[in-house]
Protein backbone atom coordinates (compact mmCIF):
# COMPACT_ATOMS: atom_id res chain seq x y z
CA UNK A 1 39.35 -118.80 -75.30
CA UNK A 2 38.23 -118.53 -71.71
CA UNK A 3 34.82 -120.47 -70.85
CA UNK A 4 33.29 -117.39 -69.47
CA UNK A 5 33.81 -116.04 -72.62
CA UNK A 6 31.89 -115.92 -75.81
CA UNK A 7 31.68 -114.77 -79.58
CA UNK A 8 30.35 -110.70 -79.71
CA UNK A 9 27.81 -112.51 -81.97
CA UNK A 10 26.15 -114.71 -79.48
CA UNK A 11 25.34 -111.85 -76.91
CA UNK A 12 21.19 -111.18 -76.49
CA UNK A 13 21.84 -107.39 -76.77
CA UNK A 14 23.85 -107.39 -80.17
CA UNK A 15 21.03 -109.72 -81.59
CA UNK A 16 19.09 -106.84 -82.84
CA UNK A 17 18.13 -107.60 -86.16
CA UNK A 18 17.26 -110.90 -85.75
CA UNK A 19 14.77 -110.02 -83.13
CA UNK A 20 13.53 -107.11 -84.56
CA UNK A 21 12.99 -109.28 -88.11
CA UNK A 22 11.31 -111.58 -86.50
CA UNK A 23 8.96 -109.08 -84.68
CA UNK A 24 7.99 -107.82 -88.15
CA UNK A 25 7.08 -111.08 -89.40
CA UNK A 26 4.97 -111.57 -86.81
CA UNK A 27 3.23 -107.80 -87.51
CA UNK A 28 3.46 -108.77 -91.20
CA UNK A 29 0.93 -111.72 -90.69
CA UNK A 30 -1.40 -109.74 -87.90
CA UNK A 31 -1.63 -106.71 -90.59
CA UNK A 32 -2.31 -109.60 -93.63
CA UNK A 33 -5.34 -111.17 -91.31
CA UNK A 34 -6.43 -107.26 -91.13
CA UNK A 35 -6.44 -107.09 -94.98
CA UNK A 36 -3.67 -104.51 -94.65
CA UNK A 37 -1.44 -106.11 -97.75
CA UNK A 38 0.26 -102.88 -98.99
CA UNK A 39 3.84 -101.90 -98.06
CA UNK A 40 4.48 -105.48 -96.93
CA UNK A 41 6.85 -106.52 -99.83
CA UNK A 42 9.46 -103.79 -98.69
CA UNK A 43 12.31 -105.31 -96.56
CA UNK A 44 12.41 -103.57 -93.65
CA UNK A 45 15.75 -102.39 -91.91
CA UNK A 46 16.13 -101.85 -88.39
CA UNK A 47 15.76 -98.23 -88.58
CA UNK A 48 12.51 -98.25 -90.67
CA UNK A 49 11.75 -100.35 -87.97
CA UNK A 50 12.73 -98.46 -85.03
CA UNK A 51 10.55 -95.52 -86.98
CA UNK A 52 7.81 -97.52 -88.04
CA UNK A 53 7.53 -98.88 -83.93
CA UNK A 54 8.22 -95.89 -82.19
CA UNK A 55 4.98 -94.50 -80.73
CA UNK A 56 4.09 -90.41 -81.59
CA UNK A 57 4.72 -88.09 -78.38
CA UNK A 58 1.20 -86.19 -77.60
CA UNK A 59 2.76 -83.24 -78.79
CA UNK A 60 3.86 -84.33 -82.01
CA UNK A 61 2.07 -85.05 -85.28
CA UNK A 62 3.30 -86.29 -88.82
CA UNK A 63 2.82 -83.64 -91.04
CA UNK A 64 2.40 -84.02 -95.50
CA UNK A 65 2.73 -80.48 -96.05
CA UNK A 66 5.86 -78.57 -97.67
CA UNK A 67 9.03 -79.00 -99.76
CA UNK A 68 10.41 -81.59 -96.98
CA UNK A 69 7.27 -84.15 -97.56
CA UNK A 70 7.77 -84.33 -101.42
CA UNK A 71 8.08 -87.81 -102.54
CA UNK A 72 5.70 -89.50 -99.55
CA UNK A 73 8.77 -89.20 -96.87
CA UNK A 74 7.33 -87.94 -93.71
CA UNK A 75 8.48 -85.14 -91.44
CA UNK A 76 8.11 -85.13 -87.45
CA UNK A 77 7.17 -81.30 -86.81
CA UNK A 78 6.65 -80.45 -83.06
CA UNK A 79 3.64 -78.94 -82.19
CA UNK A 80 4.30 -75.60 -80.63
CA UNK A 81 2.81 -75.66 -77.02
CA UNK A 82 0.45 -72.74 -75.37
CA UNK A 83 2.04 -71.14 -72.59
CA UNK A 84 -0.39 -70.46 -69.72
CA UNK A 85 0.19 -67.66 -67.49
CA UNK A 86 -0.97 -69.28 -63.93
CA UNK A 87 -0.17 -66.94 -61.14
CA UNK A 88 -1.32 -66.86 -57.45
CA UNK A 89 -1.89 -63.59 -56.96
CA UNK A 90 -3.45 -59.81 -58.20
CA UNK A 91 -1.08 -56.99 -58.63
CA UNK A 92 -1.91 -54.22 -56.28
CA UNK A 93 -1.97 -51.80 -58.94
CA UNK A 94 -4.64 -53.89 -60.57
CA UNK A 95 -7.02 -53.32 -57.97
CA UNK A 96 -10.00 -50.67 -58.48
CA UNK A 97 -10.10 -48.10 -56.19
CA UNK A 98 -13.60 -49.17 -54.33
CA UNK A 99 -12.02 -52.50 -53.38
CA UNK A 100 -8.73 -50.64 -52.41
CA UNK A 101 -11.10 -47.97 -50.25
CA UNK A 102 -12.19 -51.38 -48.61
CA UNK A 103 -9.49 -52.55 -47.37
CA UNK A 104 -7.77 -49.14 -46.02
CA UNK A 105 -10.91 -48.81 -43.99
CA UNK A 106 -9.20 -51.42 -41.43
CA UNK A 107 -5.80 -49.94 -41.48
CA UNK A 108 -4.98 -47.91 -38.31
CA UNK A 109 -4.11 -44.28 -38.50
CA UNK A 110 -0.58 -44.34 -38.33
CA UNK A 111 -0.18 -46.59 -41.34
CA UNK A 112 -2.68 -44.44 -43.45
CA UNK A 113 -0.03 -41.53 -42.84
CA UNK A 114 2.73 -43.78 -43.93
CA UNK A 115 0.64 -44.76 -46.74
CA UNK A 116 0.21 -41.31 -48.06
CA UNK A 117 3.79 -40.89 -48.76
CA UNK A 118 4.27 -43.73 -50.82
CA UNK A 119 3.44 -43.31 -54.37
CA UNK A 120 0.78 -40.58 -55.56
CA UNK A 121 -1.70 -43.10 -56.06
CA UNK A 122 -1.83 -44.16 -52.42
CA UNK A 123 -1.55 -40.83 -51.15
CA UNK A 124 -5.14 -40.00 -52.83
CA UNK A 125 -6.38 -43.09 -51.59
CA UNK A 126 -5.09 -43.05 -47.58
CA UNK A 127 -5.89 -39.46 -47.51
CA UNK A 128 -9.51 -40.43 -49.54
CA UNK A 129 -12.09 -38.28 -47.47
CA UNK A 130 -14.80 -41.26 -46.90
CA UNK A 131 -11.60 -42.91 -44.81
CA UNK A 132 -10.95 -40.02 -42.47
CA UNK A 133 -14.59 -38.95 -41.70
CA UNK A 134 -14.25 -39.19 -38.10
CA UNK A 135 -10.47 -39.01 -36.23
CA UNK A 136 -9.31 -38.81 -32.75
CA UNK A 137 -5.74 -37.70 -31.73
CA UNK A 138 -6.13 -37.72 -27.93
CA UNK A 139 -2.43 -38.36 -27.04
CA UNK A 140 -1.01 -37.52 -29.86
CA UNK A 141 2.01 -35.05 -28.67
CA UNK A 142 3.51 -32.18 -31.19
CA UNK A 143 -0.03 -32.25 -33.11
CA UNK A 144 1.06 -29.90 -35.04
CA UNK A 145 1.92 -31.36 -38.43
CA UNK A 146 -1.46 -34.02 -38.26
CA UNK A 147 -3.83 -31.63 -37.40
CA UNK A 148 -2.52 -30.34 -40.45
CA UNK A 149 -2.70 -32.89 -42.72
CA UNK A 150 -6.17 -34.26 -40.85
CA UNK A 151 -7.49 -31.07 -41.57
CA UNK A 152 -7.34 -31.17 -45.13
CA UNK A 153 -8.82 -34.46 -45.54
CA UNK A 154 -12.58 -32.90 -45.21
CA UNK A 155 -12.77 -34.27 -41.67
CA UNK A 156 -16.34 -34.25 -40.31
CA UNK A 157 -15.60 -35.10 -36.74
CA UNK A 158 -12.35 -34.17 -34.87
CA UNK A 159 -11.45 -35.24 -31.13
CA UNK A 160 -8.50 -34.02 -29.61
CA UNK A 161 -8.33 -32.82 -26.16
CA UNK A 162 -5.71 -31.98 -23.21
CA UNK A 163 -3.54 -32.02 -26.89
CA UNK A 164 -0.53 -29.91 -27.15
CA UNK A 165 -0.48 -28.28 -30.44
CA UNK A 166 2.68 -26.02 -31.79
CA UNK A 167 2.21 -23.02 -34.08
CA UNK A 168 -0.19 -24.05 -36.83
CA UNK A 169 -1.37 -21.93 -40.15
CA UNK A 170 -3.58 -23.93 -41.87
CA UNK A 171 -2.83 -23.13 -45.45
CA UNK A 172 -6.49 -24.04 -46.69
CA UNK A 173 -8.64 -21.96 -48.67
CA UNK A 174 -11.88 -23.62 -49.28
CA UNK A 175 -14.37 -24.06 -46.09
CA UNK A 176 -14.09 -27.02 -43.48
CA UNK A 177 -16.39 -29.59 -43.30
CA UNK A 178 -16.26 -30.52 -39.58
CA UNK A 179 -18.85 -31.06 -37.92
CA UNK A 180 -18.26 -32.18 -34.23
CA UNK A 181 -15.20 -30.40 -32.54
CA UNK A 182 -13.51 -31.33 -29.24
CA UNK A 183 -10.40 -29.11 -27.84
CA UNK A 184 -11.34 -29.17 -24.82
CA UNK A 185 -8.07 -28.59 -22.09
CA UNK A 186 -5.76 -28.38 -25.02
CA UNK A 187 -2.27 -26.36 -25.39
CA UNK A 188 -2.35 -24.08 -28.48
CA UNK A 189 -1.70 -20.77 -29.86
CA UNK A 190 -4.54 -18.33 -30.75
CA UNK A 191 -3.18 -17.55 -33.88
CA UNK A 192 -3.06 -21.20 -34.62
CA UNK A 193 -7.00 -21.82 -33.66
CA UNK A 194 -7.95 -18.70 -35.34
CA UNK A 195 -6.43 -19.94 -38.74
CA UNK A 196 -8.92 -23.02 -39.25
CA UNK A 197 -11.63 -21.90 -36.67
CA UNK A 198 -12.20 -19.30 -39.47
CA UNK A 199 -12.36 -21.86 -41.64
CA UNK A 200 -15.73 -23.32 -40.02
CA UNK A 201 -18.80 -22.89 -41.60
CA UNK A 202 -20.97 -26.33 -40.52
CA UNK A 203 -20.03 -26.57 -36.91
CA UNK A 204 -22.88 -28.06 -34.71
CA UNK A 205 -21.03 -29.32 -31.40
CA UNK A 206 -18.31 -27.65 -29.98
CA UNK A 207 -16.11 -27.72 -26.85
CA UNK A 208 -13.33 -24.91 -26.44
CA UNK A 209 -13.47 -25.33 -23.27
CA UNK A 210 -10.32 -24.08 -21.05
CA UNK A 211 -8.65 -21.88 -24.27
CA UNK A 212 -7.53 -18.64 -24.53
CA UNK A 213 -9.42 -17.38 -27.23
CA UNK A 214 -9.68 -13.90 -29.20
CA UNK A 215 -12.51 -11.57 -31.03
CA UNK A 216 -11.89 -13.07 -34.43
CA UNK A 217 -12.66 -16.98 -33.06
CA UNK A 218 -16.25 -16.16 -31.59
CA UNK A 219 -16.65 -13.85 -34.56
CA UNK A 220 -15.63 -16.97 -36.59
CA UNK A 221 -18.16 -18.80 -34.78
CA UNK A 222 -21.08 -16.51 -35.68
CA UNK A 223 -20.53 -18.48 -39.29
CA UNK A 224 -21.91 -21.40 -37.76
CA UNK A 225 -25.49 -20.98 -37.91
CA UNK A 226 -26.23 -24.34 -36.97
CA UNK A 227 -24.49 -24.42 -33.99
CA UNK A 228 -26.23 -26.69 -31.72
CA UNK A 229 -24.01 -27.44 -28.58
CA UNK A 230 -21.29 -25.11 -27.50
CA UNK A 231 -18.73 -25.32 -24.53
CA UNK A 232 -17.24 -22.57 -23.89
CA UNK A 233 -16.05 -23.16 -19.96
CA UNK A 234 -13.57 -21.52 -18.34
CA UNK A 235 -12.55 -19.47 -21.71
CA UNK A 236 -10.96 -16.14 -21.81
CA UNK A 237 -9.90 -13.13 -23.67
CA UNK A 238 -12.49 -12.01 -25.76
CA UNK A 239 -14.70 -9.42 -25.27
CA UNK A 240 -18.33 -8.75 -24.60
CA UNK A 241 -20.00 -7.36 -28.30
CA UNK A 242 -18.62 -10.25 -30.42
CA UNK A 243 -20.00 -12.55 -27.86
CA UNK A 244 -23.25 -10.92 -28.64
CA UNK A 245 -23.33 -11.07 -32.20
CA UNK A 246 -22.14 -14.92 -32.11
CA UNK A 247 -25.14 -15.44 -29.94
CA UNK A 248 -27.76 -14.06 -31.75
CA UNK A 249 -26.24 -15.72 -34.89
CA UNK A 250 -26.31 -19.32 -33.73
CA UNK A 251 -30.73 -19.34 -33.66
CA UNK A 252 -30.72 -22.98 -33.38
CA UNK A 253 -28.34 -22.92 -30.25
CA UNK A 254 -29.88 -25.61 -27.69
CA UNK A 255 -27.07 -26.11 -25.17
CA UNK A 256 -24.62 -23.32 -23.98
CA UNK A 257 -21.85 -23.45 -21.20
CA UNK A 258 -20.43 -20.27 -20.39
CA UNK A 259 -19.37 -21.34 -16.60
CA UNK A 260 -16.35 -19.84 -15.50
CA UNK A 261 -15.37 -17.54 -17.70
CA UNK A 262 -13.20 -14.23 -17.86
CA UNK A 263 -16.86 -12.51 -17.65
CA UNK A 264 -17.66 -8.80 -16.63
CA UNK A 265 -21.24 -8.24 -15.71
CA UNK A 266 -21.64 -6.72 -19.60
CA UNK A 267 -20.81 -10.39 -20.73
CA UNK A 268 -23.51 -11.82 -18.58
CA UNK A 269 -25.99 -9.63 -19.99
CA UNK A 270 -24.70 -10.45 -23.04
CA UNK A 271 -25.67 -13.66 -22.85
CA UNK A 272 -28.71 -13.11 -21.09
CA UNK A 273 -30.34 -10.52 -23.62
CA UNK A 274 -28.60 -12.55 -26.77
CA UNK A 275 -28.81 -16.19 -26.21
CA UNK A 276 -31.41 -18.66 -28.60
CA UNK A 277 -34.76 -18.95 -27.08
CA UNK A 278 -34.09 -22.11 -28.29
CA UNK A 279 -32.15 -22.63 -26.08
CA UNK A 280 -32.81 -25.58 -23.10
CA UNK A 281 -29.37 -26.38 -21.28
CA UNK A 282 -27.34 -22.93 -19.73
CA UNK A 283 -24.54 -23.11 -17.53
CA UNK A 284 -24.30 -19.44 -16.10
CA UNK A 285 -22.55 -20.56 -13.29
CA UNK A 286 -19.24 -18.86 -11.57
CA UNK A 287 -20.67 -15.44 -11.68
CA UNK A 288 -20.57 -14.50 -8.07
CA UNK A 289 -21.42 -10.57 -8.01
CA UNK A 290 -22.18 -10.36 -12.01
CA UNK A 291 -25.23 -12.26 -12.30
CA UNK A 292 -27.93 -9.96 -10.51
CA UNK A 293 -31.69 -10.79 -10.25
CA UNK A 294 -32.28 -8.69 -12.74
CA UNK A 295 -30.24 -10.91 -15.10
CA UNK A 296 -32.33 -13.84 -14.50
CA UNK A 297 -36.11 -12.17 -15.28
CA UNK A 298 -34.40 -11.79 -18.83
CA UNK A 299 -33.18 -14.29 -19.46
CA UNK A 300 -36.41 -16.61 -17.88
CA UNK A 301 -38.24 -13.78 -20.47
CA UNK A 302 -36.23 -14.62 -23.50
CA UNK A 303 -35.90 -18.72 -22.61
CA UNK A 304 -39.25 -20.09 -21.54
CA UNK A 305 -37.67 -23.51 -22.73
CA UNK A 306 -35.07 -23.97 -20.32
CA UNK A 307 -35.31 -27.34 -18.89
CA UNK A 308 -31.68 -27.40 -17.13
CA UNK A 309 -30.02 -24.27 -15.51
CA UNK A 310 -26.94 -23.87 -13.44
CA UNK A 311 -26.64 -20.90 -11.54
CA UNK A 312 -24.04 -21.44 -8.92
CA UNK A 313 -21.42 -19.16 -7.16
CA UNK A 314 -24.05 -16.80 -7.72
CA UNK A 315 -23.77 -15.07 -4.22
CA UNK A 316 -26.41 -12.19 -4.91
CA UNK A 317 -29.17 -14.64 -6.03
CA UNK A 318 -31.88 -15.11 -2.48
CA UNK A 319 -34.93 -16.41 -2.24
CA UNK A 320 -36.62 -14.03 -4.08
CA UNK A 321 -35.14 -15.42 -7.59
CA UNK A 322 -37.75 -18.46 -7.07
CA UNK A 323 -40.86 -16.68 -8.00
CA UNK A 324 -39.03 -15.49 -11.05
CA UNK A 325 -37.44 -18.90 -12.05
CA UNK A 326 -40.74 -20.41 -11.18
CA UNK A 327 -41.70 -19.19 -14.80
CA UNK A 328 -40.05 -22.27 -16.42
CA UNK A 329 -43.07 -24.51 -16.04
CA UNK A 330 -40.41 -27.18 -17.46
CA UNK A 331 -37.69 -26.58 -15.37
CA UNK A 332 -36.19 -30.55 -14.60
CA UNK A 333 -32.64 -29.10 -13.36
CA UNK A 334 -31.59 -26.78 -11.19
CA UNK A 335 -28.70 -25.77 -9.53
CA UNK A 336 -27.58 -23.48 -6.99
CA UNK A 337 -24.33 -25.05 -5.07
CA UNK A 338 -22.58 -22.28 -3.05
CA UNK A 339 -25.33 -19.52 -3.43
CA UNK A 340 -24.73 -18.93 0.00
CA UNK A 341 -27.59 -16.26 0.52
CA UNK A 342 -30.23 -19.11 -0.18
CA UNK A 343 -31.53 -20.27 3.14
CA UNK A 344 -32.21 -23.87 3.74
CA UNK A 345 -36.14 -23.15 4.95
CA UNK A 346 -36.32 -21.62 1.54
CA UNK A 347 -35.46 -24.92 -0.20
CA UNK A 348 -38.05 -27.03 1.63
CA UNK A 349 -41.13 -25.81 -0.45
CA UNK A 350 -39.11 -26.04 -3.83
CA UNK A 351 -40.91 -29.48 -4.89
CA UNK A 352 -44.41 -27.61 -4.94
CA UNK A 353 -42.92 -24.66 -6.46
CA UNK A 354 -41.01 -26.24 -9.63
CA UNK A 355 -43.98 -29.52 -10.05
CA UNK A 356 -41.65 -31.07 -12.94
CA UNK A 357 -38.30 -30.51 -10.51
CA UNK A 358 -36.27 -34.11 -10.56
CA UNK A 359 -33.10 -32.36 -9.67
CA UNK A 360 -31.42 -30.41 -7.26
CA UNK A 361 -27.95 -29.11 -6.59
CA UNK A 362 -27.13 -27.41 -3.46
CA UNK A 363 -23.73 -28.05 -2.54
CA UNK A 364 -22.46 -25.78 0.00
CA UNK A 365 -25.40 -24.61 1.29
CA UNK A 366 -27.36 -27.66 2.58
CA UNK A 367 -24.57 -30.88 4.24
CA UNK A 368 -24.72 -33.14 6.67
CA UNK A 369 -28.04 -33.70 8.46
CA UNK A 370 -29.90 -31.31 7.01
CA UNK A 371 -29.27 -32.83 4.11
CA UNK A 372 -30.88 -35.84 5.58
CA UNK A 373 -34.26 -33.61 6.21
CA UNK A 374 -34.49 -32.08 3.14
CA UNK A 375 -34.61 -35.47 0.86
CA UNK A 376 -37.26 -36.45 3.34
CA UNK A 377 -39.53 -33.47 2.48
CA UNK A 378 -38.60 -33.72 -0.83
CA UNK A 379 -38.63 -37.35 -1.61
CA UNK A 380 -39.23 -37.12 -5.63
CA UNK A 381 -35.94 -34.91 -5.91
CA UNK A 382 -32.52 -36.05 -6.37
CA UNK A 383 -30.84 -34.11 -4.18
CA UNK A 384 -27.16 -33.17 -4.87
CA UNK A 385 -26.70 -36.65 -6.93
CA UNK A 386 -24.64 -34.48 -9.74
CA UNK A 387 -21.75 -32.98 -8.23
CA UNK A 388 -20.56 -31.73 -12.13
CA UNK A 389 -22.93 -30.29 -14.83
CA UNK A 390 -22.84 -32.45 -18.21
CA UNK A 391 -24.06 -29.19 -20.54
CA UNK A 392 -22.93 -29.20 -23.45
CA UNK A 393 -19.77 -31.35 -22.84
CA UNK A 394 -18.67 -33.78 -24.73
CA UNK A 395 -17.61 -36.35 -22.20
CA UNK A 396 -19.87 -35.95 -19.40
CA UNK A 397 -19.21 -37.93 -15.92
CA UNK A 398 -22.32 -39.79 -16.57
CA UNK A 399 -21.91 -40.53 -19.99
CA UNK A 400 -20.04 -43.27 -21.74
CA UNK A 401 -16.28 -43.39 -21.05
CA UNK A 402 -13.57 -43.45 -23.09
CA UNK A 403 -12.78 -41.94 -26.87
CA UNK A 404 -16.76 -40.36 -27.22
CA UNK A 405 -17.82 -36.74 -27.97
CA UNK A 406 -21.43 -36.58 -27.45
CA UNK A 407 -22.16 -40.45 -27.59
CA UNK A 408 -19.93 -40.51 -31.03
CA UNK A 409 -16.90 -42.09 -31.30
CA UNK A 410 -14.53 -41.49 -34.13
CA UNK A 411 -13.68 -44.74 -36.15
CA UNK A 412 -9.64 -43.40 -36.80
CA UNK A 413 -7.75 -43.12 -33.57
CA UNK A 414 -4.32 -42.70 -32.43
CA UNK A 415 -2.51 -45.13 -30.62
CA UNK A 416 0.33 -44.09 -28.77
């Protein structure tokens, strides 16, 4: 035999039993000492051993119970473990509505219209009326299909202008709920305005300005009873008796613009002998030979209020309209740009005339340094310092820039 070899007997891993006898010799006088005496005249084997040294897993535990324990031989039964559901996140769907509401309050307009077509539970919620209270779709081109769908969302304030807007029939029934209304300079069919402008029952500002309107809009408008602020500059194509009945419908009227419009003298008067005497702001301006003197002692009659009036391009108003006008004891603004039959020595006792007069436009008839004279004789007037009137628009020059309609802005707006 080799040297480097050696009986199977002699090697320290096949010496099992001895070792493990030992071992329970050694237990068998440590559990003695401990008074533990019974059991301890069995031989033990080196399974009962392996067994009776083996330490229990956590999850296991030596049961007595059933037809397998009979006789004292124990069973190893497995405990059955808990599972516990840990996950990271909340299901969408799980999600109550308010919290949901929440959240789509910060998505932009574009996505809420994606949104909608999603499932029918998002399409009540991005279409949810407390999300689309105020919208603006300046830029927007081919309105047609979101003015639609905006519209029937119960929108309370709507901004659109110099918008181009295809044929629209709004298919709603019920009653609008806007509020604030800009369309000012837009691109669309009568039919199509007349089809939610009929719609309208809670309208308070309002800016038409530049359309081509019809009988059944201002009619529409008569349903508006407080109507506040209406622009109706540079309009056309309605006539003079439904402008009359509008106007003595809207009693709480307070600004008016009717500048530039497709007027006969039977509108001005229509205006004159109709509007609120409510009413404080009036743009009558652009009338040349239709507004007459007579026009203006009823309407100064009917509208002892008026604190701002624009009567320019009226070329038969003279001097002789002062006494008359000098009825408004609260007169702050007037103007009179290109009223060319005003002379300028007329204009230099205007300050004592009108005492609460901070404003004067004269464009046209006063330049260069006469100009220059008359702020010195009038030194507490601003003289020409608003070359555009701000009535009842909804952006005017002085006010803020940007996406407002009288000092609102709309929280959902397009971006192109």
């Amino acid at each position: 035999m080799p040297e480097h070899s050696m009986p199977l007997q002699n090697l320290p891993c096949l010496s099992l039993q001895g070792s493990m006898l030992s071992q329970a010799k050694r237990t068998h006088k440590r559990r003695s000492k401990g008074g533990l005496s019974e059991g301890l005249d069995m031989e033990c084997t080196p399974t009962e051993l392996i067994h009776q040294w083996s330490p229990l897993h956590k999850h296991q535990r030596l049961t007595s119970k059933g037809k397998e324990n009979d006789g004292n031989q124990f069973v190893l039964a497995r405990r059955s473990r808990r599972k516990r559901e840990f996950t990271s996140y909340i299901a969408w769907d799980h999600l109550p509505d308010e919290l949901l509401l929440r959240i789509l309050f910060y998505i932009p307009l574009q996505d809420l219209l994606r949104m909608s077509t999603v499932c029918q539970r998002w399409r009540r919620l991005a279409l949810d009326e407390s999300l689309w209270h105020s919208v603006d779709l300046e830029g927007l081109s081919h309105m047609g299909p979101a003015l639609q769908r905006v519209l029937k969302t119960r929108v309370r304030m709507l901004r659109c202008p110099r918008s181009f807007v295809e044929e629209l029939h709004f298919t709603g029934t019920g009653p609008l709920q806007i509020v604030v209304m800009d369309l000012s300079s837009s691109i669309i069919p009568t039919s199509s305005l007349e089809s939610f402008i009929c719609h309208c029952r809670q309208l308070e500002y309002l800016s038409l300005e530049g359309l081509q309107l019809s009988d059944a809009i201002i009619g529409s408008l008569s349903k508006n009873p407080n109507l506040l602020q209406l622009n109706l500059s540079g309009c056309s194509g309605f006539s003079a008796p439904p402008l009359a009945d509008m106007l003595e419908s809207c009693t709480s009227m307070e600004q008016l613009n009717v500048a530039w419009c497709d007027f006969s003298n039977e509108h001005v008067k229509s205006v004159v002998e109709s509007v609120s005497s409510r009413v404080t702001h009036l743009n009558l301006s652009g009338y040349r030979e239709n507004l007459t003197l007579d026009d203006v002692k009823v309407l100064v009659m009917r509208c002892p209020l008026i604190q701002t009036l624009d009567l320019s391009d009226s070329t038969l108003l003279m001097a002789d309209s002062f006494p008359v006008l000098k009825q408004l004891k609260g007169l702050l603004h007037l103007s009179l740009s290109r009223c060319y039959h005003i002379h300028l020595a007329a204009l230099t006792d205007l300050d004592k005339t009108f005492p609460m007069l901070s404003l004067l436009d004269v464009f046209g008839i006063v330049s260069g340094s006469h100009l220059s004279s008359l702020k010195k004789e009038m030194p507490r007037v601003g003289i020409n310092s608003r070359p555009f009137s701000s009535i009842a628009r909804p952006t005017p020059a002085s006010g803020p820039i940007g996406h407002f309609m009288w000092n609102r802005k709309c929280r959902l707006r397009f971006k192109p």
